[in-house]
PDB file of N, CA and C in Angstrom:
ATOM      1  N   UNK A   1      -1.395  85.860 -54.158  1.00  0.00           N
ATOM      2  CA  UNK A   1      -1.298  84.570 -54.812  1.00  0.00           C
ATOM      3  C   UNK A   1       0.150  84.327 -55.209  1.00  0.00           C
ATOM      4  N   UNK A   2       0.447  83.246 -54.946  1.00  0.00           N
ATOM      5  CA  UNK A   2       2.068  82.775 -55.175  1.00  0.00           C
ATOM      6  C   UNK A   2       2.075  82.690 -56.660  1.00  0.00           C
ATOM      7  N   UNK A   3       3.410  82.783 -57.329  1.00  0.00           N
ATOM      8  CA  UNK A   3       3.746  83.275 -58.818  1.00  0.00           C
ATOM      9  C   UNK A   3       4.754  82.401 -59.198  1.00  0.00           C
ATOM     10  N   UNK A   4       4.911  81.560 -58.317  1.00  0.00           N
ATOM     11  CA  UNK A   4       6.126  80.708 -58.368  1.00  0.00           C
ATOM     12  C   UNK A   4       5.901  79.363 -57.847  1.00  0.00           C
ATOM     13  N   UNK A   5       6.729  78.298 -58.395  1.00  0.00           N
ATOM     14  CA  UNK A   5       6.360  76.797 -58.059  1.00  0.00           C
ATOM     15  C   UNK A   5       5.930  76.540 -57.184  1.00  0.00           C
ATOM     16  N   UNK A   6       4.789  75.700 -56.488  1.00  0.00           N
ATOM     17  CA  UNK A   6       4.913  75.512 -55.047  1.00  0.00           C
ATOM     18  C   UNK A   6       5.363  73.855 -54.600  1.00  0.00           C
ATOM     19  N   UNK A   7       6.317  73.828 -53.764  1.00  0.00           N
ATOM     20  CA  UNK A   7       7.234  72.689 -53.307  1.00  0.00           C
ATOM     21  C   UNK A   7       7.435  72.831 -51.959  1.00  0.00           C
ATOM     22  N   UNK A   8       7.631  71.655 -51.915  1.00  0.00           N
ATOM     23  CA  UNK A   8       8.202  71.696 -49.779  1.00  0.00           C
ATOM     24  C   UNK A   8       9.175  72.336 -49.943  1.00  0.00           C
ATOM     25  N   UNK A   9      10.156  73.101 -50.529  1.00  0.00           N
ATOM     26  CA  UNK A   9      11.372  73.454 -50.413  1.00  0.00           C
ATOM     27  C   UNK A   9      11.151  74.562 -48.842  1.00  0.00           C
ATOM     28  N   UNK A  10      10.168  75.870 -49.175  1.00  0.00           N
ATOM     29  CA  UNK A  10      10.195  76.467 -47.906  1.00  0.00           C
ATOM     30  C   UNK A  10       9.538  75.828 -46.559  1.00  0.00           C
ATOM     31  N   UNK A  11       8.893  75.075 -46.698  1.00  0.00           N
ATOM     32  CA  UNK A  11       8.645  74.910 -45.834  1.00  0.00           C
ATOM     33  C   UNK A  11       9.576  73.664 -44.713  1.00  0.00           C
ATOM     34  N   UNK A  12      10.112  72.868 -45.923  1.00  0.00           N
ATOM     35  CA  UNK A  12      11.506  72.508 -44.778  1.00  0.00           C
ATOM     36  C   UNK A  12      12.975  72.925 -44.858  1.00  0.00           C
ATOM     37  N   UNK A  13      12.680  73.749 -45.338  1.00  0.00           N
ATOM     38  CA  UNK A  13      13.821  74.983 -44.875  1.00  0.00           C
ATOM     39  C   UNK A  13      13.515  75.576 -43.690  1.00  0.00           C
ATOM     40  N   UNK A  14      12.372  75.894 -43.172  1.00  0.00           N
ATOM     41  CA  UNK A  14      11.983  76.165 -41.763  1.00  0.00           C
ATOM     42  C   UNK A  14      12.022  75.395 -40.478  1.00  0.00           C
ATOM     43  N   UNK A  15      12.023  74.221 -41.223  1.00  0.00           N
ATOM     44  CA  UNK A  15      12.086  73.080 -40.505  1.00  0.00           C
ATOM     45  C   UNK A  15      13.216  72.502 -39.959  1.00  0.00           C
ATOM     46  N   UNK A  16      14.145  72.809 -41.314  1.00  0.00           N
ATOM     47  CA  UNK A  16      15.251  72.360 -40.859  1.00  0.00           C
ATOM     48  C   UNK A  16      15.764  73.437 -40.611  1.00  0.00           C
ATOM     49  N   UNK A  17      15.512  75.069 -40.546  1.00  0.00           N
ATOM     50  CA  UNK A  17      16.157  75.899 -39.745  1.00  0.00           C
ATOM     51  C   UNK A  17      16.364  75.640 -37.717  1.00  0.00           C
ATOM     52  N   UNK A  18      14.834  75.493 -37.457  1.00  0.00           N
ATOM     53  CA  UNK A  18      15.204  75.262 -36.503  1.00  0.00           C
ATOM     54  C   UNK A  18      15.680  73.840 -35.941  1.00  0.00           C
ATOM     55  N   UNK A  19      15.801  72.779 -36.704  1.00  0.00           N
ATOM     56  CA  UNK A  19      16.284  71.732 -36.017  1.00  0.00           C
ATOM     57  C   UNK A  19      17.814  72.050 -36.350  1.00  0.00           C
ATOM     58  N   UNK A  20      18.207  72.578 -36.797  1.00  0.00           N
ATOM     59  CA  UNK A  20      19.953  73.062 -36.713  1.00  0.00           C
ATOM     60  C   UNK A  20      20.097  73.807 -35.852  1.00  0.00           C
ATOM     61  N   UNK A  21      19.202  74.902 -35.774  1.00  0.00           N
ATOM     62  CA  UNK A  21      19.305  75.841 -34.461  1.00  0.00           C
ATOM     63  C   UNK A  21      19.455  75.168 -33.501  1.00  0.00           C
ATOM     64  N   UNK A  22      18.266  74.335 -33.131  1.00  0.00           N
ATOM     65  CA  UNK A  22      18.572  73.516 -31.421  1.00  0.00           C
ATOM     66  C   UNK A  22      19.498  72.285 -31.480  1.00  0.00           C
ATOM     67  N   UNK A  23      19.936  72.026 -32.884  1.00  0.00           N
ATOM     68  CA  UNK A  23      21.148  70.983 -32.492  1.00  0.00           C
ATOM     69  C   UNK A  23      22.600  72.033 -31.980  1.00  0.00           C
ATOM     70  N   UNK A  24      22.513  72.789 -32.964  1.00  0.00           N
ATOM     71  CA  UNK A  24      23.709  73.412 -32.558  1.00  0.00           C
ATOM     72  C   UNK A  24      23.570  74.191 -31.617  1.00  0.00           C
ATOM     73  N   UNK A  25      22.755  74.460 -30.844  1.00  0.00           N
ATOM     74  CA  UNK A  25      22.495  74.532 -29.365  1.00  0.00           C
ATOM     75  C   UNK A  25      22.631  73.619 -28.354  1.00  0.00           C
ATOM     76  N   UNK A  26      22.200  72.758 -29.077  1.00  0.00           N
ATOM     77  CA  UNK A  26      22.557  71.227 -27.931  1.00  0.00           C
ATOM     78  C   UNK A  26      24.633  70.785 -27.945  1.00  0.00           C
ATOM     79  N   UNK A  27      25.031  70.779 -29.278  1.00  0.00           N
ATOM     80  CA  UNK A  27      26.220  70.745 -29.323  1.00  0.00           C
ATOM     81  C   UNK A  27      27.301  71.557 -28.789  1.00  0.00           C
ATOM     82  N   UNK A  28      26.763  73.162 -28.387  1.00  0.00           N
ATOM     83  CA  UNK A  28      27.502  74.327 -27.361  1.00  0.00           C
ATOM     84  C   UNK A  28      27.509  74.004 -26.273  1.00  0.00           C
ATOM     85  N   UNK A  29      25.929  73.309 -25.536  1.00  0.00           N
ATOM     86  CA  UNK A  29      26.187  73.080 -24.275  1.00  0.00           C
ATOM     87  C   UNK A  29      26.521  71.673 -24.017  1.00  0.00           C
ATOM     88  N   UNK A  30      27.043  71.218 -24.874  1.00  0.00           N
ATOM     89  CA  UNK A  30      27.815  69.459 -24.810  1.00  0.00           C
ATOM     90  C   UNK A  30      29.069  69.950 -24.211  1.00  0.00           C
ATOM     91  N   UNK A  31      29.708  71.344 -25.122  1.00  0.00           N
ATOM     92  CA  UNK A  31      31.085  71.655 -24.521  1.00  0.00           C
ATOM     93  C   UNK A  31      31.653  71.860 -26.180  1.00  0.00           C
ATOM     94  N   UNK A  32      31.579  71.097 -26.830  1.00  0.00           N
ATOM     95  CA  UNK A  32      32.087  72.608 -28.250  1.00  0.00           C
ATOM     96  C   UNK A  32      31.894  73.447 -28.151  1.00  0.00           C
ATOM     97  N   UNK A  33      30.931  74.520 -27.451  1.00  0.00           N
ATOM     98  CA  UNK A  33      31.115  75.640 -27.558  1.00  0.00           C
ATOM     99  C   UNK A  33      32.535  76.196 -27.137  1.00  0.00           C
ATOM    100  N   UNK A  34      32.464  75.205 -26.126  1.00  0.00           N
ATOM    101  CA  UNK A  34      33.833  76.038 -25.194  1.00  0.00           C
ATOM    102  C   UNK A  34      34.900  75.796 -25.923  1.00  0.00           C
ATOM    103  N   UNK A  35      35.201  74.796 -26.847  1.00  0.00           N
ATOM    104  CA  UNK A  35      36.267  74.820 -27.541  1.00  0.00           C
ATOM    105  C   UNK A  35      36.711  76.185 -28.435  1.00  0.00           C
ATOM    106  N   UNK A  36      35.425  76.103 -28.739  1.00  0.00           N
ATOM    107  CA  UNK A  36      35.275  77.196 -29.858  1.00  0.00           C
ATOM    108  C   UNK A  36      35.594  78.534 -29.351  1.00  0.00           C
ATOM    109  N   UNK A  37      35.162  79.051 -27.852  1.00  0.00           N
ATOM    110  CA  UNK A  37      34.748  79.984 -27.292  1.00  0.00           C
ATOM    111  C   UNK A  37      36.832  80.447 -27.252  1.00  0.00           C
ATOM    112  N   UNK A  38      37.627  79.136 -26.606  1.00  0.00           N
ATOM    113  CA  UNK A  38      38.792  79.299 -26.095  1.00  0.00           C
ATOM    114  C   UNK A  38      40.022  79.504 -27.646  1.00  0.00           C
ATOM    115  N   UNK A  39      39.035  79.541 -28.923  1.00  0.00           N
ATOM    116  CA  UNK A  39      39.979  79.442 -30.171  1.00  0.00           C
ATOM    117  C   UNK A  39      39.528  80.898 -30.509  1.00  0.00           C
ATOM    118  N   UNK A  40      38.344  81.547 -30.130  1.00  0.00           N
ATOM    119  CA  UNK A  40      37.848  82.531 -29.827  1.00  0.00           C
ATOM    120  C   UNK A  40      38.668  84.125 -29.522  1.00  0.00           C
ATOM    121  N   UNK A  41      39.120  83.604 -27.840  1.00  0.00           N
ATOM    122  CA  UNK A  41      39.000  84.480 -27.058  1.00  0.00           C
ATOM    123  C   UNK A  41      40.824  84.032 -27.071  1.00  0.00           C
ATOM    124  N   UNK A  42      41.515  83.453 -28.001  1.00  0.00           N
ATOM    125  CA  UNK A  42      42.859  83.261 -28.360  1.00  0.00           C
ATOM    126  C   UNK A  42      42.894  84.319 -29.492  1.00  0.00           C
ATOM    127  N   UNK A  43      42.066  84.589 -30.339  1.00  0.00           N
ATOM    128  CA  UNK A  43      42.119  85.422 -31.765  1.00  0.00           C
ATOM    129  C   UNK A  43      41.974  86.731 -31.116  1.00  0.00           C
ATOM    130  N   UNK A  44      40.793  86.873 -30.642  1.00  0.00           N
ATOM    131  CA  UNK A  44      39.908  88.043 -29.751  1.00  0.00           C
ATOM    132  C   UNK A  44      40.365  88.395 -28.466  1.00  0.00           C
ATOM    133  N   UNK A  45      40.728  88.866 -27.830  1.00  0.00           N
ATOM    134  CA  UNK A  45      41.348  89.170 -26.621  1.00  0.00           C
ATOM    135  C   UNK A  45      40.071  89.956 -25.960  1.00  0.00           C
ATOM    136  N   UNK A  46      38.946  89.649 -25.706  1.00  0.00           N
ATOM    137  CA  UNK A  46      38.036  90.071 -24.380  1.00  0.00           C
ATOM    138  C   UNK A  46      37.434  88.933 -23.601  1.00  0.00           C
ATOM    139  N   UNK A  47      36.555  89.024 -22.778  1.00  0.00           N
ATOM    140  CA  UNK A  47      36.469  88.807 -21.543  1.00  0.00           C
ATOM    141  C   UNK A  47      36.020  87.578 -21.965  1.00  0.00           C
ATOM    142  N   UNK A  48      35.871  86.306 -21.213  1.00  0.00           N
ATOM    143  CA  UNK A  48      35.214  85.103 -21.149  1.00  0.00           C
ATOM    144  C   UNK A  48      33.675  85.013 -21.562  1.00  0.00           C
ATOM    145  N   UNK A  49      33.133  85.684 -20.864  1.00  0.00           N
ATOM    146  CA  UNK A  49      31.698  85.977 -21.328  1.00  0.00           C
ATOM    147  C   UNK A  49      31.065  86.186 -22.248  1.00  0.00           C
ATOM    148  N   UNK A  50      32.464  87.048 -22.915  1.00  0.00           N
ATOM    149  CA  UNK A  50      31.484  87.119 -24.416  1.00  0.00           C
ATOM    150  C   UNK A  50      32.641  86.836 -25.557  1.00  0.00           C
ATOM    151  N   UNK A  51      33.039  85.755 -25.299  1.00  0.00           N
ATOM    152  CA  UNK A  51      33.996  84.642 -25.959  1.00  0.00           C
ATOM    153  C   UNK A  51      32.662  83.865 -26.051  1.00  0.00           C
ATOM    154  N   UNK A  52      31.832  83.306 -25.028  1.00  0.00           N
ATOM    155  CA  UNK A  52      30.908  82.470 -25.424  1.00  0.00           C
ATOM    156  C   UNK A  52      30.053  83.110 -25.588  1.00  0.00           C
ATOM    157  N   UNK A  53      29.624  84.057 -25.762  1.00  0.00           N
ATOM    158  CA  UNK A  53      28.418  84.558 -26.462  1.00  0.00           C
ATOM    159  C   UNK A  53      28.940  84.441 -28.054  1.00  0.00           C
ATOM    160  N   UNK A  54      30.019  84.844 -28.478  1.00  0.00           N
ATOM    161  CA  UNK A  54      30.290  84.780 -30.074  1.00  0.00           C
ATOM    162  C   UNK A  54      30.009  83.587 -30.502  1.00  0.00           C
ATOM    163  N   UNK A  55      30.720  82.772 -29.414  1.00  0.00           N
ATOM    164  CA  UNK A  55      31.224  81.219 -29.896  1.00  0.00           C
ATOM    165  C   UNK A  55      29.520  80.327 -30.146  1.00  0.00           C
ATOM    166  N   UNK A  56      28.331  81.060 -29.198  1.00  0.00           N
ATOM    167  CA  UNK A  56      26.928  80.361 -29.133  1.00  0.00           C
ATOM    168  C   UNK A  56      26.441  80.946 -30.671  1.00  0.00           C
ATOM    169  N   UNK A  57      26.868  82.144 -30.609  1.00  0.00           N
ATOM    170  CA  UNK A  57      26.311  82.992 -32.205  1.00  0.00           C
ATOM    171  C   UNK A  57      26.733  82.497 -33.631  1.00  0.00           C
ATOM    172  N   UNK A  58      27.979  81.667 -33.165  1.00  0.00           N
ATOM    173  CA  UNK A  58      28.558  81.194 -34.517  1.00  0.00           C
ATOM    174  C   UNK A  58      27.743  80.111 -34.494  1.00  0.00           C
ATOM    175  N   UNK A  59      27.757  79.259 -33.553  1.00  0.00           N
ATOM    176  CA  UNK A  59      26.967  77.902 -33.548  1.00  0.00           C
ATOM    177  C   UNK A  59      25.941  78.166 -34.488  1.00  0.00           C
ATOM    178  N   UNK A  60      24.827  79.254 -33.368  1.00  0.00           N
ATOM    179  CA  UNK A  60      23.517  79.263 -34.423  1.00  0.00           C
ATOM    180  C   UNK A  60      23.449  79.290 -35.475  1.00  0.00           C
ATOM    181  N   UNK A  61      24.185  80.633 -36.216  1.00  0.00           N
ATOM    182  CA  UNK A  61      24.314  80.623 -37.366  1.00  0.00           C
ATOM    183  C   UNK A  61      25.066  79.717 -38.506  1.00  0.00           C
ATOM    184  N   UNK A  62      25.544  78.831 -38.068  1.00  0.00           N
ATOM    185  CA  UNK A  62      26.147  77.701 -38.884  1.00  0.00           C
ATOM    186  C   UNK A  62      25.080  76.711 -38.853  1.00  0.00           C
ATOM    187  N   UNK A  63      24.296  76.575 -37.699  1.00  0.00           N
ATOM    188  CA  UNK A  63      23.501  75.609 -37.452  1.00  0.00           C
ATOM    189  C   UNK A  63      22.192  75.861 -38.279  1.00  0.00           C
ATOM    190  N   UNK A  64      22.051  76.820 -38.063  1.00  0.00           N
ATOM    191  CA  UNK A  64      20.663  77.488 -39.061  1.00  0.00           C
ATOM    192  C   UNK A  64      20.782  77.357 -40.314  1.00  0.00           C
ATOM    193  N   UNK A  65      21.995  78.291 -41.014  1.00  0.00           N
ATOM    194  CA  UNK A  65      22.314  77.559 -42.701  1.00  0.00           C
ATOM    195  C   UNK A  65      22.753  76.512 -43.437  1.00  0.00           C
ATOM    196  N   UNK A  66      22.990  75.805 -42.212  1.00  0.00           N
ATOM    197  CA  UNK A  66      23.163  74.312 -42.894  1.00  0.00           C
ATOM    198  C   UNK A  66      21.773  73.547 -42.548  1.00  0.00           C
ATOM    199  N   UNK A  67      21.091  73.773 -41.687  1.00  0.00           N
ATOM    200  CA  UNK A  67      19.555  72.940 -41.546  1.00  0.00           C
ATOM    201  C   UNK A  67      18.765  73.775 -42.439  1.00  0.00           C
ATOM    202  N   UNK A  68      19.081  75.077 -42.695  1.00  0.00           N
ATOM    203  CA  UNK A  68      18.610  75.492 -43.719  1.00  0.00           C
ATOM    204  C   UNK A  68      18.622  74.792 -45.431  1.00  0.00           C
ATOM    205  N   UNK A  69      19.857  74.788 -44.880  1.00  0.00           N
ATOM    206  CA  UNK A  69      20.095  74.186 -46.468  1.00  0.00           C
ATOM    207  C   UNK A  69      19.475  73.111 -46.983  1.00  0.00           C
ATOM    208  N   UNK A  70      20.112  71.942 -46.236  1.00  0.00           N
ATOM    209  CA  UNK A  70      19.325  70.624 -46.078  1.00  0.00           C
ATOM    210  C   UNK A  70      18.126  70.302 -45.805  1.00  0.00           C
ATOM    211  N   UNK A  71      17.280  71.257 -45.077  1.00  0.00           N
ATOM    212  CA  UNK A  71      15.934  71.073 -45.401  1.00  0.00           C
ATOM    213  C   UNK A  71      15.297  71.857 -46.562  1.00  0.00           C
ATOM    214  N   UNK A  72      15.984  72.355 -46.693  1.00  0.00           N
ATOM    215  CA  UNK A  72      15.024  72.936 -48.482  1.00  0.00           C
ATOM    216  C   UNK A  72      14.997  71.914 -49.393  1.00  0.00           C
ATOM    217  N   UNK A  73      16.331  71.181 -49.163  1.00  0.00           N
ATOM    218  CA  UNK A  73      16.642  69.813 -50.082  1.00  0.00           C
ATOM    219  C   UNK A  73      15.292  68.636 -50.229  1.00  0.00           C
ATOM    220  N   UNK A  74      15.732  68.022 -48.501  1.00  0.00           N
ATOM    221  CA  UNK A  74      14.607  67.212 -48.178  1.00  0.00           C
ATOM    222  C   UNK A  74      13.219  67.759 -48.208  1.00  0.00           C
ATOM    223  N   UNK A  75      12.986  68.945 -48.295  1.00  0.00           N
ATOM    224  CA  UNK A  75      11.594  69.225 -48.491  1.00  0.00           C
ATOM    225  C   UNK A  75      10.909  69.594 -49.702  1.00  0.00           C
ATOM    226  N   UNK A  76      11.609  69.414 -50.507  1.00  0.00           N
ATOM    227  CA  UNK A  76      11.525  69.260 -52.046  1.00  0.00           C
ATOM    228  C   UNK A  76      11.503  68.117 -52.596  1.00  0.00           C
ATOM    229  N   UNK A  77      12.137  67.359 -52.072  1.00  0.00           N
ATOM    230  CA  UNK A  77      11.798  65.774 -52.066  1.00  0.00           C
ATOM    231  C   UNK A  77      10.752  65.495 -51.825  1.00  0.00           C
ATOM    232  N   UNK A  78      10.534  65.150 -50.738  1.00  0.00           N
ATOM    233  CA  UNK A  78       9.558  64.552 -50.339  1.00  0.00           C
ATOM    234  C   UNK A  78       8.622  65.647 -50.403  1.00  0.00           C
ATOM    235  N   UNK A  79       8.190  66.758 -50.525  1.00  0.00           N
ATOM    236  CA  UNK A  79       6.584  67.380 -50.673  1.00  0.00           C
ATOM    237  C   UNK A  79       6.951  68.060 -52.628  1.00  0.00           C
ATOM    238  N   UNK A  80       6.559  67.133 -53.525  1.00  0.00           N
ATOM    239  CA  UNK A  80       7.110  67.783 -54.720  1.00  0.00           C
ATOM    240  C   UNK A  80       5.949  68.630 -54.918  1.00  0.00           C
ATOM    241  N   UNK A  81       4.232  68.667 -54.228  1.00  0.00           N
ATOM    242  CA  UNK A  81       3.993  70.031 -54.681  1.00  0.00           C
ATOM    243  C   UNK A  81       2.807  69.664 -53.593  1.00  0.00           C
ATOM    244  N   UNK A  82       2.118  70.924 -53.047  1.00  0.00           N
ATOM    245  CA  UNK A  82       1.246  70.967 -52.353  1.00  0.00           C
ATOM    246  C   UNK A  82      -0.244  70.720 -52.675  1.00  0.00           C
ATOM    247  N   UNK A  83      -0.814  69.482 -52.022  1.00  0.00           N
ATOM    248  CA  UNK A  83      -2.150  69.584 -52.213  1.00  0.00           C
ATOM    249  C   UNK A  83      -2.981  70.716 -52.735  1.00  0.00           C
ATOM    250  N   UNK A  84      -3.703  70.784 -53.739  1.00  0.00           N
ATOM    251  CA  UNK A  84      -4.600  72.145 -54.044  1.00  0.00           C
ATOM    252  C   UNK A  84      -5.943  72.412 -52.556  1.00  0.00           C
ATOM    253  N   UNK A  85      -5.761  73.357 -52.300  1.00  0.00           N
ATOM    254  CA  UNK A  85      -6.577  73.421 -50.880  1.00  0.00           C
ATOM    255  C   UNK A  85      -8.336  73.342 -51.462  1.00  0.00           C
ATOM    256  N   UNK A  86      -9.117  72.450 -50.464  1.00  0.00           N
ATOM    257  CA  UNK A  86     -10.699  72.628 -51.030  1.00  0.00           C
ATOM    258  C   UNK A  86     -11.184  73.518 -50.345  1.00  0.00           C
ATOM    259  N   UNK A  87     -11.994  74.209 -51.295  1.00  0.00           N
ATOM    260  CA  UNK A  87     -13.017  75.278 -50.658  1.00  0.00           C
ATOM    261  C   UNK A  87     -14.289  75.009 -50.690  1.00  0.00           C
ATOM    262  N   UNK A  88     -14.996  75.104 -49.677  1.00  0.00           N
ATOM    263  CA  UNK A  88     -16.505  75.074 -49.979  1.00  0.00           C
ATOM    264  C   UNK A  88     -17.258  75.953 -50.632  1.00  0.00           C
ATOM    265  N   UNK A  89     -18.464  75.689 -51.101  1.00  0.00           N
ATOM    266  CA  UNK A  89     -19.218  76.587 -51.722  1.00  0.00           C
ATOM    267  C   UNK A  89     -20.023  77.459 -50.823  1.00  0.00           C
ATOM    268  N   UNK A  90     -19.568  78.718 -50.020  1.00  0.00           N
ATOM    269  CA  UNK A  90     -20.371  79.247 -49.009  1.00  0.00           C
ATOM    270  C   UNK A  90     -21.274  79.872 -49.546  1.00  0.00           C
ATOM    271  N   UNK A  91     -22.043  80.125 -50.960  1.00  0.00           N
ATOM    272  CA  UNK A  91     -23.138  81.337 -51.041  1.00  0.00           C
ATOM    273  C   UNK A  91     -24.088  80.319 -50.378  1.00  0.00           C
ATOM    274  N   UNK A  92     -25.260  81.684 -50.353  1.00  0.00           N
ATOM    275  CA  UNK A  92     -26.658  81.005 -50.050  1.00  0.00           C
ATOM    276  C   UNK A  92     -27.047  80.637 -51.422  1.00  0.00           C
ATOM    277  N   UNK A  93     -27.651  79.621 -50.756  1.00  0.00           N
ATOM    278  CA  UNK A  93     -28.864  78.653 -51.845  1.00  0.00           C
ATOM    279  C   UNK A  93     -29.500  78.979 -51.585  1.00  0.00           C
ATOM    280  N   UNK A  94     -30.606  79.286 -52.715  1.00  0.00           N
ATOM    281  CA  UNK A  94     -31.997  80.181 -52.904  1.00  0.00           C
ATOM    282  C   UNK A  94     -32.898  78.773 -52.466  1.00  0.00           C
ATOM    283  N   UNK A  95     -33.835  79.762 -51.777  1.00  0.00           N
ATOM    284  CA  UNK A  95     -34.966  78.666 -51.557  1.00  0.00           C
ATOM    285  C   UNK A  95     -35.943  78.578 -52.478  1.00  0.00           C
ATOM    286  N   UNK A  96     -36.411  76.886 -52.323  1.00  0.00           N
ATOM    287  CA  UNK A  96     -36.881  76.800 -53.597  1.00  0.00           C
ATOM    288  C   UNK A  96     -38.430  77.133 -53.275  1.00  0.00           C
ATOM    289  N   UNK A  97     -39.016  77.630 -54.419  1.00  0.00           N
ATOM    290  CA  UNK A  97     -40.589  78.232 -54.490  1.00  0.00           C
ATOM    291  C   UNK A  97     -41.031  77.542 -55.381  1.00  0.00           C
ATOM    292  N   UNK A  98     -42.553  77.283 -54.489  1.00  0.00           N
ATOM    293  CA  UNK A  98     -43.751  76.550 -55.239  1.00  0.00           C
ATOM    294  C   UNK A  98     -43.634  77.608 -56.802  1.00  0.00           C
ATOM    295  N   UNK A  99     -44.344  76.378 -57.253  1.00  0.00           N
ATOM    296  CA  UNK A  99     -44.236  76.692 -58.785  1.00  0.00           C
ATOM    297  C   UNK A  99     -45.232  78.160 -59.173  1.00  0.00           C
ATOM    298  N   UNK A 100     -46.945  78.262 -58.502  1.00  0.00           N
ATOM    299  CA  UNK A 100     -47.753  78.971 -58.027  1.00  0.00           C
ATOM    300  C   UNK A 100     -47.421  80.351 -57.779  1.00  0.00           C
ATOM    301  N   UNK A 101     -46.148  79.811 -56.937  1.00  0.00           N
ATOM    302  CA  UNK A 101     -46.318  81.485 -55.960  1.00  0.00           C
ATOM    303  C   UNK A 101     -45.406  82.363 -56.796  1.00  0.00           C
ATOM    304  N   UNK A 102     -45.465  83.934 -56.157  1.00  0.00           N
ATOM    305  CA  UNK A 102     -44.395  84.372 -57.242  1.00  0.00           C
ATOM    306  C   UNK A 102     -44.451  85.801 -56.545  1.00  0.00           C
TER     307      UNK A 102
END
């Protein structure tokens, strides 16, 4: 059982984790990456290949904690607390008996 407020905060923090992830995935293969990769592999002196592997890793991870961020925001906003979930009543109901019998 949770012990602590419940708010959209985590749950669009997840949300907006991955929509930063695949933007800043979409923005590497626009060609920033390669900018990045060539400011990179100017600091770093190895091979091309994994100039853009760093340069895709930084993406993500910038991309992730800032959609991170911002969706904890917006999801605190807009979900200020979660519906209480309904449960049904699963026992059995006793059947009912003539008054007689016993």
């Amino acid at each position: 059982m949770a012990q602590y407020e419940t708010n959209g905060g985590p749950l669009g923090c997840c949300l907006g984790m991955v929509v930063g992830i695949l933007f800043s995935l979409l923005l590497g293969l626009m060609g920033l990456g390669q900018v990045t990769a060539n400011v990179i592999g100017f600091l770093v002196h190895v091979d091309v290949a994994t100039t853009i592997r760093i340069a895709t890793a930084f993406f993500t991870l910038f991309g992730a904690v800032l959609g991170g961020y911002f969706g904890w925001r917006v999801g605190k906003r807009l979900y200020r607390e979660y519906e209480p979930p309904v449960l049904k009543d699963r026992r059995r109901k006793a059947k009912a008996q003539p008054k007689g019998a016993k």
